[in-house]
Each structure stands twice: as C-alpha cells, then as structure tokens.
Protein backbone atom coordinates (compact mmCIF):
# COMPACT_ATOMS: atom_id res chain seq x y z
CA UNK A 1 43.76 26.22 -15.36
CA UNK A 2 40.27 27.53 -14.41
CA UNK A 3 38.61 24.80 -16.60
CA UNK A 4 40.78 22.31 -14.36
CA UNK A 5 39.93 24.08 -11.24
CA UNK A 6 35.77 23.89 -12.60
CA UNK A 7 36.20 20.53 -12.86
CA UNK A 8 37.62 19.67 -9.45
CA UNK A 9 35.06 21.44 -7.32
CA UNK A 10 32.48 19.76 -9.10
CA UNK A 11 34.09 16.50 -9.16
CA UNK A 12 34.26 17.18 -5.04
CA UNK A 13 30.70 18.60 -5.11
CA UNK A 14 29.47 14.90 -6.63
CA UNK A 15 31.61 13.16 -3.90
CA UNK A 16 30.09 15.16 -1.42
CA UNK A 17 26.21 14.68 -2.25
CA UNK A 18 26.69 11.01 -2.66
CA UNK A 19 28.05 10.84 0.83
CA UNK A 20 25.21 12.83 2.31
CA UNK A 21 22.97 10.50 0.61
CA UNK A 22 24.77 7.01 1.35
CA UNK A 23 24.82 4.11 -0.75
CA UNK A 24 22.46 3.72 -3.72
CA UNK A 25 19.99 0.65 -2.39
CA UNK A 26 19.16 -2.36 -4.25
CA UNK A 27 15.97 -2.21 -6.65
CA UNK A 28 13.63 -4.61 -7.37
CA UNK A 29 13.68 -6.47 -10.80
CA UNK A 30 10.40 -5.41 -10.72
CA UNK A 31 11.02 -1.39 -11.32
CA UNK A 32 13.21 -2.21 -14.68
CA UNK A 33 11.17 -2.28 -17.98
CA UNK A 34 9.09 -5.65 -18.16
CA UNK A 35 10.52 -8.08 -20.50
CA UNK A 36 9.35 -8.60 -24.02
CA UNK A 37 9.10 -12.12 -22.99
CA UNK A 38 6.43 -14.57 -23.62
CA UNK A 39 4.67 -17.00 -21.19
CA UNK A 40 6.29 -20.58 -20.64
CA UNK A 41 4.79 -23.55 -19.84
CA UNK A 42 5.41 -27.07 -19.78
CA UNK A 43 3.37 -29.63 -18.92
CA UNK A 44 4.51 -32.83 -17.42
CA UNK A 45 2.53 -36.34 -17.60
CA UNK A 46 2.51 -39.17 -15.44
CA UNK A 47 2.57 -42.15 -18.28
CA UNK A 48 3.44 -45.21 -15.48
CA UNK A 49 1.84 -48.30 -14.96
CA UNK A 50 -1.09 -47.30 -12.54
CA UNK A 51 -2.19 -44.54 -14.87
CA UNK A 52 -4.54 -47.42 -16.50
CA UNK A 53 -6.65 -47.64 -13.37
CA UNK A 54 -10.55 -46.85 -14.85
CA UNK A 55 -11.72 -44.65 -12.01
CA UNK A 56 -12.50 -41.33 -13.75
CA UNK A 57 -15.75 -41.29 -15.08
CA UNK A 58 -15.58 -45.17 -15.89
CA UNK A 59 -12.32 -44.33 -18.15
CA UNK A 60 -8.96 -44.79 -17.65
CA UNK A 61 -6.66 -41.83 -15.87
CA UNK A 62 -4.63 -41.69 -19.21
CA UNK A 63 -7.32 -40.93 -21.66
CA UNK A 64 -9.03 -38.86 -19.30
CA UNK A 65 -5.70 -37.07 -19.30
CA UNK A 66 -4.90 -37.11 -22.91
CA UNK A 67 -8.55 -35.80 -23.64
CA UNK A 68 -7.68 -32.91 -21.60
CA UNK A 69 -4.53 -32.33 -23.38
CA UNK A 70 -6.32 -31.75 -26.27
CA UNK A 71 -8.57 -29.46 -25.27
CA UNK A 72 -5.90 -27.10 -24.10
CA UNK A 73 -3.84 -27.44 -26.67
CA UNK A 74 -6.91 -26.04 -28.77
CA UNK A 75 -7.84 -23.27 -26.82
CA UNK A 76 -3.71 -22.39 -26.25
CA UNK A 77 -3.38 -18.86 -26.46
CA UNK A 78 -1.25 -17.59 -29.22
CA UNK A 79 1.83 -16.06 -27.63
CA UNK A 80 1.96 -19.34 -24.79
CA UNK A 81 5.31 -21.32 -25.55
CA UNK A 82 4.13 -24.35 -24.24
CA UNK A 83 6.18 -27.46 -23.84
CA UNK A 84 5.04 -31.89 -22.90
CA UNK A 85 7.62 -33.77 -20.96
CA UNK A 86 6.25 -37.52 -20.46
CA UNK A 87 7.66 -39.94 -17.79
CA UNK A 88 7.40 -44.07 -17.05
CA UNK A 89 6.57 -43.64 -20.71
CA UNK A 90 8.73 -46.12 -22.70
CA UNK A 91 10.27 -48.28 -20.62
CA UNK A 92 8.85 -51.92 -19.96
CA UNK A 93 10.59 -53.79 -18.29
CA UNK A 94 11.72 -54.83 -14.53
CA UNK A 95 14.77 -52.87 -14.20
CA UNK A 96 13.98 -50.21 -11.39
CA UNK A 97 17.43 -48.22 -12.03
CA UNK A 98 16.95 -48.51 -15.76
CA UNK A 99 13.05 -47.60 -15.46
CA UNK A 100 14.43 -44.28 -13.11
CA UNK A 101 15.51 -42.81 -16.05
CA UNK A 102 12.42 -42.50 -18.16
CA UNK A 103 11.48 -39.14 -19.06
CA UNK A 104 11.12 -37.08 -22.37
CA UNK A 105 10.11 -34.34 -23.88
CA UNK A 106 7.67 -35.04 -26.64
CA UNK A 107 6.84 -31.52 -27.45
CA UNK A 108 9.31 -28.93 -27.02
CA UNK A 109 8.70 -25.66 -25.21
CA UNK A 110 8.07 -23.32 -28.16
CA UNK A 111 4.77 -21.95 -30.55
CA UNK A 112 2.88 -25.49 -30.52
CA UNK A 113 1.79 -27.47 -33.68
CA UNK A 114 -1.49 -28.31 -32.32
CA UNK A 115 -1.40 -31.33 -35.07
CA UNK A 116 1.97 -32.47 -34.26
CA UNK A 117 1.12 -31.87 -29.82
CA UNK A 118 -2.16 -34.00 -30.11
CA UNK A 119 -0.39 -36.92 -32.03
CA UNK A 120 2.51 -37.47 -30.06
CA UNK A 121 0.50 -37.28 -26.87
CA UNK A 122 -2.52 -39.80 -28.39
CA UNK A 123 0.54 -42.47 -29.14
CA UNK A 124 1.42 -42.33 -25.21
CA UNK A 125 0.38 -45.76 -23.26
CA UNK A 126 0.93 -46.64 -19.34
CA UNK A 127 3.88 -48.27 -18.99
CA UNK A 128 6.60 -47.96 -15.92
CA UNK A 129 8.21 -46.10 -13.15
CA UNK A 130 7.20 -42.85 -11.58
CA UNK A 131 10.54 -40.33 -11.97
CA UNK A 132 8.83 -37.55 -10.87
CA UNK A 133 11.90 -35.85 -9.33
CA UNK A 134 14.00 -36.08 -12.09
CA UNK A 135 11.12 -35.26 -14.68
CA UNK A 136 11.09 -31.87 -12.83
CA UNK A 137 14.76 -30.99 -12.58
CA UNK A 138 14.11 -32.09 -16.52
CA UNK A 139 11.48 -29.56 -17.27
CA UNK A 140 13.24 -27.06 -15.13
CA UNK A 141 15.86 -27.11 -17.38
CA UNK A 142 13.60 -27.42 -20.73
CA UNK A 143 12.17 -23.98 -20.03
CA UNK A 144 15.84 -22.48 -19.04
CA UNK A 145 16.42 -18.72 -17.64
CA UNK A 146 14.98 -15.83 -18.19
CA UNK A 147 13.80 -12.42 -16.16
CA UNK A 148 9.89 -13.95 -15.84
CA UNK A 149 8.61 -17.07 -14.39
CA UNK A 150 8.26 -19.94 -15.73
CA UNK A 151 5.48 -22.86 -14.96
CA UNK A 152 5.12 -26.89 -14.59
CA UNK A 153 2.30 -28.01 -14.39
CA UNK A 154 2.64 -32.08 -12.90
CA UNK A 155 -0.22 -34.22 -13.65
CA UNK A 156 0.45 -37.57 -11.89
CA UNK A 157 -1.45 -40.31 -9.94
CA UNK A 158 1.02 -41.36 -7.53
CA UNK A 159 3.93 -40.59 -5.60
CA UNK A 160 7.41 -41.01 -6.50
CA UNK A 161 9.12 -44.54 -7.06
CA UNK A 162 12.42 -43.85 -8.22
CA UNK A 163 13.30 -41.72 -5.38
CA UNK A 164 16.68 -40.38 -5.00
CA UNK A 165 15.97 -37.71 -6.07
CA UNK A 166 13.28 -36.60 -3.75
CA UNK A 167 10.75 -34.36 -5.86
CA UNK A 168 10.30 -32.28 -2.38
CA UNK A 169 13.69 -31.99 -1.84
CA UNK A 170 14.04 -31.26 -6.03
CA UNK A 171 11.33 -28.00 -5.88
CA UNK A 172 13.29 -26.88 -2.89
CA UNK A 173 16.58 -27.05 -4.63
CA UNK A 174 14.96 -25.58 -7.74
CA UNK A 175 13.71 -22.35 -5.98
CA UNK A 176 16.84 -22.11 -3.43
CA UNK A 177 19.09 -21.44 -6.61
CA UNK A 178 16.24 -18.90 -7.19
CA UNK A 179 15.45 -19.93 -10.84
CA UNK A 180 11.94 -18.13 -10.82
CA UNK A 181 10.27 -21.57 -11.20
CA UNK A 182 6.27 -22.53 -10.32
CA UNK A 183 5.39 -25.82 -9.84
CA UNK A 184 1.30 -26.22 -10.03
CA UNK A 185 0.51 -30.73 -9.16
CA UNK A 186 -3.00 -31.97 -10.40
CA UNK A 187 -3.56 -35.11 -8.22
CA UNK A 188 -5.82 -37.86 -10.17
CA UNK A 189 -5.79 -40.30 -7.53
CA UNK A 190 -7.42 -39.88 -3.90
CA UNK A 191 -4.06 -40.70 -2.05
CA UNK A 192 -3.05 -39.29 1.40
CA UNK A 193 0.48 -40.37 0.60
CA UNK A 194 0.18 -38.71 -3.48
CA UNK A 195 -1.39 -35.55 -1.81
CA UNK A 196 1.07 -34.80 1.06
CA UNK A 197 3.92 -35.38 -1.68
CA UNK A 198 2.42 -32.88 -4.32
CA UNK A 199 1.46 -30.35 -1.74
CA UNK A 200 5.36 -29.98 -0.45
CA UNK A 201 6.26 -29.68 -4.32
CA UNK A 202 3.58 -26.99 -4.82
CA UNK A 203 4.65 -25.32 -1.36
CA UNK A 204 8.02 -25.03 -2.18
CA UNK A 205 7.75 -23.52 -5.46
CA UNK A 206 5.02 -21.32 -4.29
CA UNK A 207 2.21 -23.10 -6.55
CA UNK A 208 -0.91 -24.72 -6.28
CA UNK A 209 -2.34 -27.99 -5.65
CA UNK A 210 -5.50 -29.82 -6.73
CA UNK A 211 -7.01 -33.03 -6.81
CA UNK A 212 -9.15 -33.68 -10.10
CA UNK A 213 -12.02 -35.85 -9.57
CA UNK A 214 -13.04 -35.95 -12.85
CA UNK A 215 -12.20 -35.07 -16.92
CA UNK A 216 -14.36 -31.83 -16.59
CA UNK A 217 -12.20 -31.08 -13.84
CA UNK A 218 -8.58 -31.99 -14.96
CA UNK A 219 -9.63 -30.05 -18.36
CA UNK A 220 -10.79 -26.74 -16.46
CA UNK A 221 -7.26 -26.48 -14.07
CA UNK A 222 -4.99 -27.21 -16.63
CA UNK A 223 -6.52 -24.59 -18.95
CA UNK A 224 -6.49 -22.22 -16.03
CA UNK A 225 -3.22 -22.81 -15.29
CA UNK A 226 -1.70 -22.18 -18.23
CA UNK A 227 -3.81 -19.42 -19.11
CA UNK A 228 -2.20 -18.12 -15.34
CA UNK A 229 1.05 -17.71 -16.89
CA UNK A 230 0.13 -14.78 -18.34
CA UNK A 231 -0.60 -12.79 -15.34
CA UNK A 232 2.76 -14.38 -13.19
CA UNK A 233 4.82 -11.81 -12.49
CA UNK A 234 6.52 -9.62 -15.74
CA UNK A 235 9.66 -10.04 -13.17
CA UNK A 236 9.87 -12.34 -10.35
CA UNK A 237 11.08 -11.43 -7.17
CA UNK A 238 14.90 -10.40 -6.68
CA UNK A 239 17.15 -12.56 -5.08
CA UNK A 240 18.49 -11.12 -2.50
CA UNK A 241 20.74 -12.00 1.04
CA UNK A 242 19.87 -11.02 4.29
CA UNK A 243 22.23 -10.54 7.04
CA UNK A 244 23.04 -11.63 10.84
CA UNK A 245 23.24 -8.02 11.75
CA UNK A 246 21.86 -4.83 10.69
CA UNK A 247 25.60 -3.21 10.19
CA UNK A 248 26.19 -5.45 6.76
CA UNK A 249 22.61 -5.97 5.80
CA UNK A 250 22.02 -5.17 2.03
CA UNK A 251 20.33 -1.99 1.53
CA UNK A 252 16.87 -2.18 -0.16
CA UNK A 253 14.69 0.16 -2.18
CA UNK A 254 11.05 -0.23 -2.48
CA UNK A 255 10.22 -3.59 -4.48
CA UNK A 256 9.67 -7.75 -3.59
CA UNK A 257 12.32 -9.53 -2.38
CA UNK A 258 12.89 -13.24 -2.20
CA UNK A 259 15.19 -14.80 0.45
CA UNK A 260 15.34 -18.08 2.70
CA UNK A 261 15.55 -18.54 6.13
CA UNK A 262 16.36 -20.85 8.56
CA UNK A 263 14.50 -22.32 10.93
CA UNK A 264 14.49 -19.87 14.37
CA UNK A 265 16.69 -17.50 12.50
CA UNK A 266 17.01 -13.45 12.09
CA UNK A 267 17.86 -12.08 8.94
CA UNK A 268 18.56 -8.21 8.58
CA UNK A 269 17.71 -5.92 5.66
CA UNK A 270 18.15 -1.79 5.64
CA UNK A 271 15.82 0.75 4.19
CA UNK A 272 16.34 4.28 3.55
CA UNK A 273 13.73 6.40 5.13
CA UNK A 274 13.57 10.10 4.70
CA UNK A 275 11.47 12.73 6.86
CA UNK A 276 8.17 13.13 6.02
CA UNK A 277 7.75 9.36 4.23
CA UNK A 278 6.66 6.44 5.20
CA UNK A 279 8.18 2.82 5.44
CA UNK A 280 5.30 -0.52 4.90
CA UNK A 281 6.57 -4.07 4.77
CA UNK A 282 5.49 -7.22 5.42
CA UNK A 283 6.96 -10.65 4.95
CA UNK A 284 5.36 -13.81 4.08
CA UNK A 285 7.39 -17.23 5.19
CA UNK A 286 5.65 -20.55 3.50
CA UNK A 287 5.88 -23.74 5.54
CA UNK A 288 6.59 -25.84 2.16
CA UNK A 289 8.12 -28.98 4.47
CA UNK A 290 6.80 -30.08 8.10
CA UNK A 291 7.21 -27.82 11.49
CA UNK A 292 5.63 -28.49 14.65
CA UNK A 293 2.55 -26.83 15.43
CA UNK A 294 2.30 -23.04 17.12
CA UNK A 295 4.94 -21.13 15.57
CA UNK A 296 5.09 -17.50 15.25
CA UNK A 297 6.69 -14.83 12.25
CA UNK A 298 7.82 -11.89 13.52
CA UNK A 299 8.63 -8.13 11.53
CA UNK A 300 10.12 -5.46 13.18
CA UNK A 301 11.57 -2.17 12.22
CA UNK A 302 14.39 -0.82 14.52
CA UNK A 303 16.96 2.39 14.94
CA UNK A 304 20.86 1.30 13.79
CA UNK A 305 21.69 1.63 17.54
CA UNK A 306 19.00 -1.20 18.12
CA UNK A 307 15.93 0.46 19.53
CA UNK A 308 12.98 -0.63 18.05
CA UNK A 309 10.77 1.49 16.11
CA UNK A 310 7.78 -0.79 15.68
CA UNK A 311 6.73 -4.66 14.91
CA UNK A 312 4.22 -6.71 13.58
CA UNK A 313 3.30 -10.74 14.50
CA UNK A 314 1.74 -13.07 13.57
CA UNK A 315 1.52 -17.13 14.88
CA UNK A 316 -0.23 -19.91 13.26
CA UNK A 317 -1.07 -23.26 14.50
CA UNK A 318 -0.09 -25.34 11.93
CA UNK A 319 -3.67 -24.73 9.38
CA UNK A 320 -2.13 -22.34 7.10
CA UNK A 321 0.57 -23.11 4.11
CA UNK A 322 1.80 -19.05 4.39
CA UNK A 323 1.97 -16.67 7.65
CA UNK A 324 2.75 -12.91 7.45
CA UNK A 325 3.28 -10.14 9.09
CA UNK A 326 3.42 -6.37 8.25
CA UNK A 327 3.82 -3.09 9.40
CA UNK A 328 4.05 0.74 8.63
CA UNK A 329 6.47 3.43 10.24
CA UNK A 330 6.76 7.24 9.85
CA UNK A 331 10.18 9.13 9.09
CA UNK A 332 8.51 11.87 10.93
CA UNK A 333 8.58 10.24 14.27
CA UNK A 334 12.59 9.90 14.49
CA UNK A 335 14.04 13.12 12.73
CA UNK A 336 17.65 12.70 12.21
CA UNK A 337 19.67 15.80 12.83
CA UNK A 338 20.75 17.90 10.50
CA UNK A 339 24.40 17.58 9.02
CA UNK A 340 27.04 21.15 9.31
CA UNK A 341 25.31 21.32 6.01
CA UNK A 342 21.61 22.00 7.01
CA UNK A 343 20.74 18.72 4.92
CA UNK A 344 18.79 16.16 6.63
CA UNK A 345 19.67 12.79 5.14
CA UNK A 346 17.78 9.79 4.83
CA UNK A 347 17.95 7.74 8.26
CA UNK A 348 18.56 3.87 7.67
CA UNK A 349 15.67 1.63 9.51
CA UNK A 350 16.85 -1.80 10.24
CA UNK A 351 13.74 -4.50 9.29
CA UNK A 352 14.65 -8.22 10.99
CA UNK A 353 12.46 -11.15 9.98
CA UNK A 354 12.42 -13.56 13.13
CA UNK A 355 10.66 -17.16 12.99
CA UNK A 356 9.84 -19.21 15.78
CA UNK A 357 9.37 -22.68 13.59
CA UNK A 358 10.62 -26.05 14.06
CA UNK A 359 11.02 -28.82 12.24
CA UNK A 360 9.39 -32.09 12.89
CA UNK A 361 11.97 -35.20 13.18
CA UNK A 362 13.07 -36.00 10.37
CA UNK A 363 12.48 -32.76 8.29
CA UNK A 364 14.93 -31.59 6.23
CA UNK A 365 16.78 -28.10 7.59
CA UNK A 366 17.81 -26.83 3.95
CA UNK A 367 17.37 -24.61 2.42
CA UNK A 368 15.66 -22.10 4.81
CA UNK A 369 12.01 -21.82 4.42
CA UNK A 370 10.97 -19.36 1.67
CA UNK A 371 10.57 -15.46 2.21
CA UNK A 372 8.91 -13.16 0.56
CA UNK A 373 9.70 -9.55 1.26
CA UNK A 374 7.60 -6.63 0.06
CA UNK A 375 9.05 -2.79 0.75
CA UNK A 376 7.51 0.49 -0.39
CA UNK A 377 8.58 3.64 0.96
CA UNK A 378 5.37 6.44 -0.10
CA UNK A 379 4.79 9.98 1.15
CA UNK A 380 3.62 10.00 5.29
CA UNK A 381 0.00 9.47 5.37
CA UNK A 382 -0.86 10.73 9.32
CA UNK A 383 -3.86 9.57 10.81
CA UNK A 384 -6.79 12.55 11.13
CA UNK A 385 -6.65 13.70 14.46
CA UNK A 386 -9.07 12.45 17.38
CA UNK A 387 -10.79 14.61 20.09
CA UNK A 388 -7.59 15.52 22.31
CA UNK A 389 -8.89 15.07 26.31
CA UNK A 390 -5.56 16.26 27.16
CA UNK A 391 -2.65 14.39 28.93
CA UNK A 392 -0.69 14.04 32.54
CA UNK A 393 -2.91 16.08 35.50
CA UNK A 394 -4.84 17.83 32.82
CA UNK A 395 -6.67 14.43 32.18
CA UNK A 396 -6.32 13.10 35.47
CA UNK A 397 -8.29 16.13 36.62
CA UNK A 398 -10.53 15.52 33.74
CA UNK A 399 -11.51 12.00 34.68
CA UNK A 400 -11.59 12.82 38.54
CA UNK A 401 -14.28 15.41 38.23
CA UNK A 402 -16.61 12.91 35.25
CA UNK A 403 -15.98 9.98 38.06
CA UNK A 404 -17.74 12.70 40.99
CA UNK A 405 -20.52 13.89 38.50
CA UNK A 406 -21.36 10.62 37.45
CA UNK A 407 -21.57 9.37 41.41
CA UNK A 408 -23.30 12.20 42.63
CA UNK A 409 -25.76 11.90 39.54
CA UNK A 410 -26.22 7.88 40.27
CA UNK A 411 -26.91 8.46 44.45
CA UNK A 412 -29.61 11.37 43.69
CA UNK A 413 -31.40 8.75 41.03
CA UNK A 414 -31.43 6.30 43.86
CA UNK A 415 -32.74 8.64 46.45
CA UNK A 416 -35.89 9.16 44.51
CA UNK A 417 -36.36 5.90 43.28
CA UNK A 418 -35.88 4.32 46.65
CA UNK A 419 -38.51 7.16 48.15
CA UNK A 420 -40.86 6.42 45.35
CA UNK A 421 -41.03 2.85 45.71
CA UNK A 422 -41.56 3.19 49.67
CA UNK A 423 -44.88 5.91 49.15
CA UNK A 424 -46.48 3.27 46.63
C-alpha cells in the first residue's frame, strides 16, 4: 500500500512539472549526434550536340570537360562517394520525345575506380537533346536519403530542350519535399538565356553558380565543389511548418529551421524564453524565381496576446539572391508572474516571418520561397551601462539650465569680440 501510494505522488509530481514547463519544443537535426555518413556527390554532364562548339581555349567544350573530369577524379578525396550521370549522350537521332529521355549514370555514386571513372567518361561524344530537368530529378534520386546533404554539380552549355519538366520548377520541387539536396551549375557557354536558367536552379537549391571561361577554370570549381561537400552541413536543416497564427505554431528549440513561404505571407513559430536568457533569430528568404523589385522581409518577436516585443527589417531592391533579417530579445524585460507555486515558467515569444514580395507575371507561386530560420536561446548578455542624465523634469531641468549657460556664455564672447573689433 505505501509503495502504491510512493508511486502515485510521484507519478502526479512528474505530471505536475511537465505542466509548469509546457510542451517539450522541437530540436534541430542539428543537436543529435552527426552522422557517420560520408560526402555524396554526383556530377552531371551535358553530352548534347552543341557541346562540340571549339570555344574554350581553341578546344572543344567536351574535352575541355572530360579533361577536367580527370583531374578530379585524381585528386578525389578518399571518403567522397562520388557518382557521373551523362545526358543527350546516346541518342542520335531526330526524335525529340525519344531524345527527352537520354540520361545515365555511367559511374555510380559509391568509392570511385579512378580507372574504370576516366574510361567511361573518355568514350562520351556530343550527341543530342538537353534533359536537364529530368537528369536532375535522376541524380536526385541516384544519391537517395540520408540525414546530410547531398550535391549535383551540373556542367552544361545550354538551357533546357526537352522541357516539361522545367529544371527550375524540378530544384524547386526537389527542395519543397525537403530532400536536403544542393544543386551547384557550371555554365560553359556565355548565354543570357543558359545563365538566368542555371541561376534559378542554383537559387532554389541554395547553391552556386559559375560561368567557366576556360579548362583552368572548369577544373578549379569542380574540384572545389566537391571538395565542399565535406564541410555541408553534418545535418541539414529540419523541416519544419509554420503556422497562420501564433496559438498552433510549432514550438521550437534553439537550432536551423527550413520552411517555405508564400509570397506576402506570415508564418508563426513559438520559442520558449525563460527569465534571465536571451532569444536571437534571424531569417533568410532566397528569391530563387522572379519578384518585382523593392520588397521587404520582416522578423518580429511578439507577446501571445499580440503585443510586440521587438522586430527587425530588411528591403532589397531586387540586387541580392538572399535578404535577412534578425533580432535579439531579453526574458528579463517581460517577467511572467509567478505560478501558486513560486515557479516562474518559461514565457512563449511568438516570432512571425512577413514578406512583402511579388511575383512578376508569369512566375510560378509554388512552392513558397525558401526560409531559413536560425534560433538560439543563450544566457542575457545586458548592454554596460551609459552615463545616466536622468529622465522626466530631472532632465528637462538638466537641459534647460546647459541651453542658458551655453547662451549666456555665446552673448559675453560676442560682446568682447564685437568691442575689440570696433577699438582696432
């Protein structure tokens, strides 16, 4: 009987504490034990038709490409599972819907046979269409899931030809289902058209563009690129949904936090602050499709009841692929009361992301436009305090008596100048 009765006053002490505390919030992958997990890479050719075009260095853009192949393949780092995926590779004839379909992988994604890698991509010769968007919902799935990101690195000298699908639209659908997926492009042709096409499939992946000019070039990204994959992050960003109101928003711990949103939306999120800590965030939206020019992200942090606690802003003009915003709060400036208890509990700040974008005609509207949120909740850091000059008629006072001083001070300095320039 007493063992019985033990047990239910702690089992009621337990309920107890975890309703002073609330709801456990969401953590970041990023707080869990980094995967054993090597990098993954895959590298994806453009073998079409153009890719014969001698205007690298007086060679052609294929064995200006296939020289830098080799190079990386020798200087590969060890633990790099590194994958090729060709397409417009094999077939040669006329047939646009047959030609739409060319893509393989030559090399799967695994430890490389340098021997076997540098073969298979010496045999390759410029042949047909340009797949690009299915070549990357290809590779997507040739590196498959895992808890760390996973790069594609798209080498091609033209835009798309086979087109549905759209490679834009492709990237966005790739990182909307939140597969943990960068796509880097390497442009090897001076196109407005090619460049506008791989920068909204780097954009949207959150990757990188460049345009190689030359083998010395093409050979120095790639190897940088893949060498890269070693310092993306151990654990991407968590997935996670924000809400049209701050009563059903998920609650978040400290961590980064992926999410989309639409265009002129809010999206709510909750954070656990206690007394005497300290709440920094900041968001990061990146335009990775068109939107009219002067636009604006805004941050803020507000009470449950709506009050707002503090914001940050930030507007661009249409010159920037990322805007952000940030901003820092102290627990210590809203203390909660106290519950029959005498414990203080943790008081829940509401942070909405707001956007002010819109798209251009014609633009897509989904997904939403990336986010990247970053929370950290640390121990209040309090300014040092400034020379206090007091407040209300203390300072008024203060400032009335500096303003006579100062006047009386100015007429005497007159006076005598005025009587010294008349006796010279």
């Amino acid at each position: 009987m007493i063992n019985k009765r033990r047990s239910t006053a702690v089992l009621l002490g337990l309920l107890a504490t975890t309703a002073l505390i609330g709801p456990t919030p969401v953590r970041a992958d990023e707080t869990a034990e980094p995967p054993a997990e090597p990098p993954k890479v895959e590298l994806v050719l453009d073998v079409s038709g153009s890719m014969r075009a001698q205007d690298i260095d007086g060679r052609s853009r294929i064995s200006v490409a296939q020289q830098a192949f080799n190079e990386v393949v020798d200087a590969l780092p060890d633990e790099t599972q590194l994958g090729i995926r060709v397409l417009g590779a094999t077939y040669r004839g006329k047939d646009k819907k047959q030609g739409c379909l060319d893509t393989q992988q030559i090399v799967p994604v695994g430890t490389v046979d340098r021997t076997q890698a540098k073969a298979a991509v010496a045999t390759l010769r410029p042949t047909g269409f340009t797949p690009v968007g299915l070549a990357l919902r290809s590779a997507a799935q040739d590196l498959g899931t895992g808890s760390t990101a996973r790069r594609i690195v798209l080498i091609t000298d033209g835009e798309d030809t086979c087109a549905p699908p759209d490679p834009c639209e492709v990237a966005r659908e790739l990182a909307a289902q939140g597969t943990k997926l960068v796509v880097d492009t390497l442009g090897l042709a001076p196109d407005e058209k090619v460049r506008r096409q791989l920068l909204c499939i780097a954009g949207a992946t959150g990757g990188t563009y460049t345009a190689a000019q030359s083998a010395d070039e093409l050979t120095g990204r790639i190897k940088q690129l893949v060498d890269r994959a070693r310092d993306t992050y151990t654990a991407a960003p968590t997935v996670v949904g924000g809400s049209a109101e701050c009563g059903n928003a998920p609650l978040l711990g400290p961590g980064v936090y992926t999410d989309r949103e639409a265009f002129s939306e809010h999206r709510w999120y909750r954070v656990p602050v206690r007394p005497g800590q300290e709440l920094r965030a900041s968001v990061s939206i990146a335009l990775d499709r068109p939107v009219n020019p002067d636009y604006g992200v805004l941050l803020r942090a507000t009470a449950p009841d709506g009050r707002e606690l503090v914001r940050g802003v930030d507007a661009g003009s249409g010159r920037t692929d990322v805007i952000s915003a940030g901003l820092r709060w102290s627990g210590t400036e809203e203390t909660p009361e106290p519950t029959p208890s005498g414990t203080v509990t943790a008081q829940t700040v509401c942070l909405v992301v707001s956007n002010a974008f819109a798209a251009r005609p014609g633009t897509e509207a989904t997904p939403g436009l990336p986010v990247e949120l970053t929370v950290d909740v640390v121990a209040a850091s309090p300014a040092p305090d400034g020379p206090d000059l007091g407040r209300g008629w203390a300072l008024l006072l203060l400032l009335t008596l500096a303003g006579l001083v100062t006047g009386l001070v100015a007429g005497l300095l007159t006076r005598w100048w005025v009587a010294t320039w008349r006796e010279n």
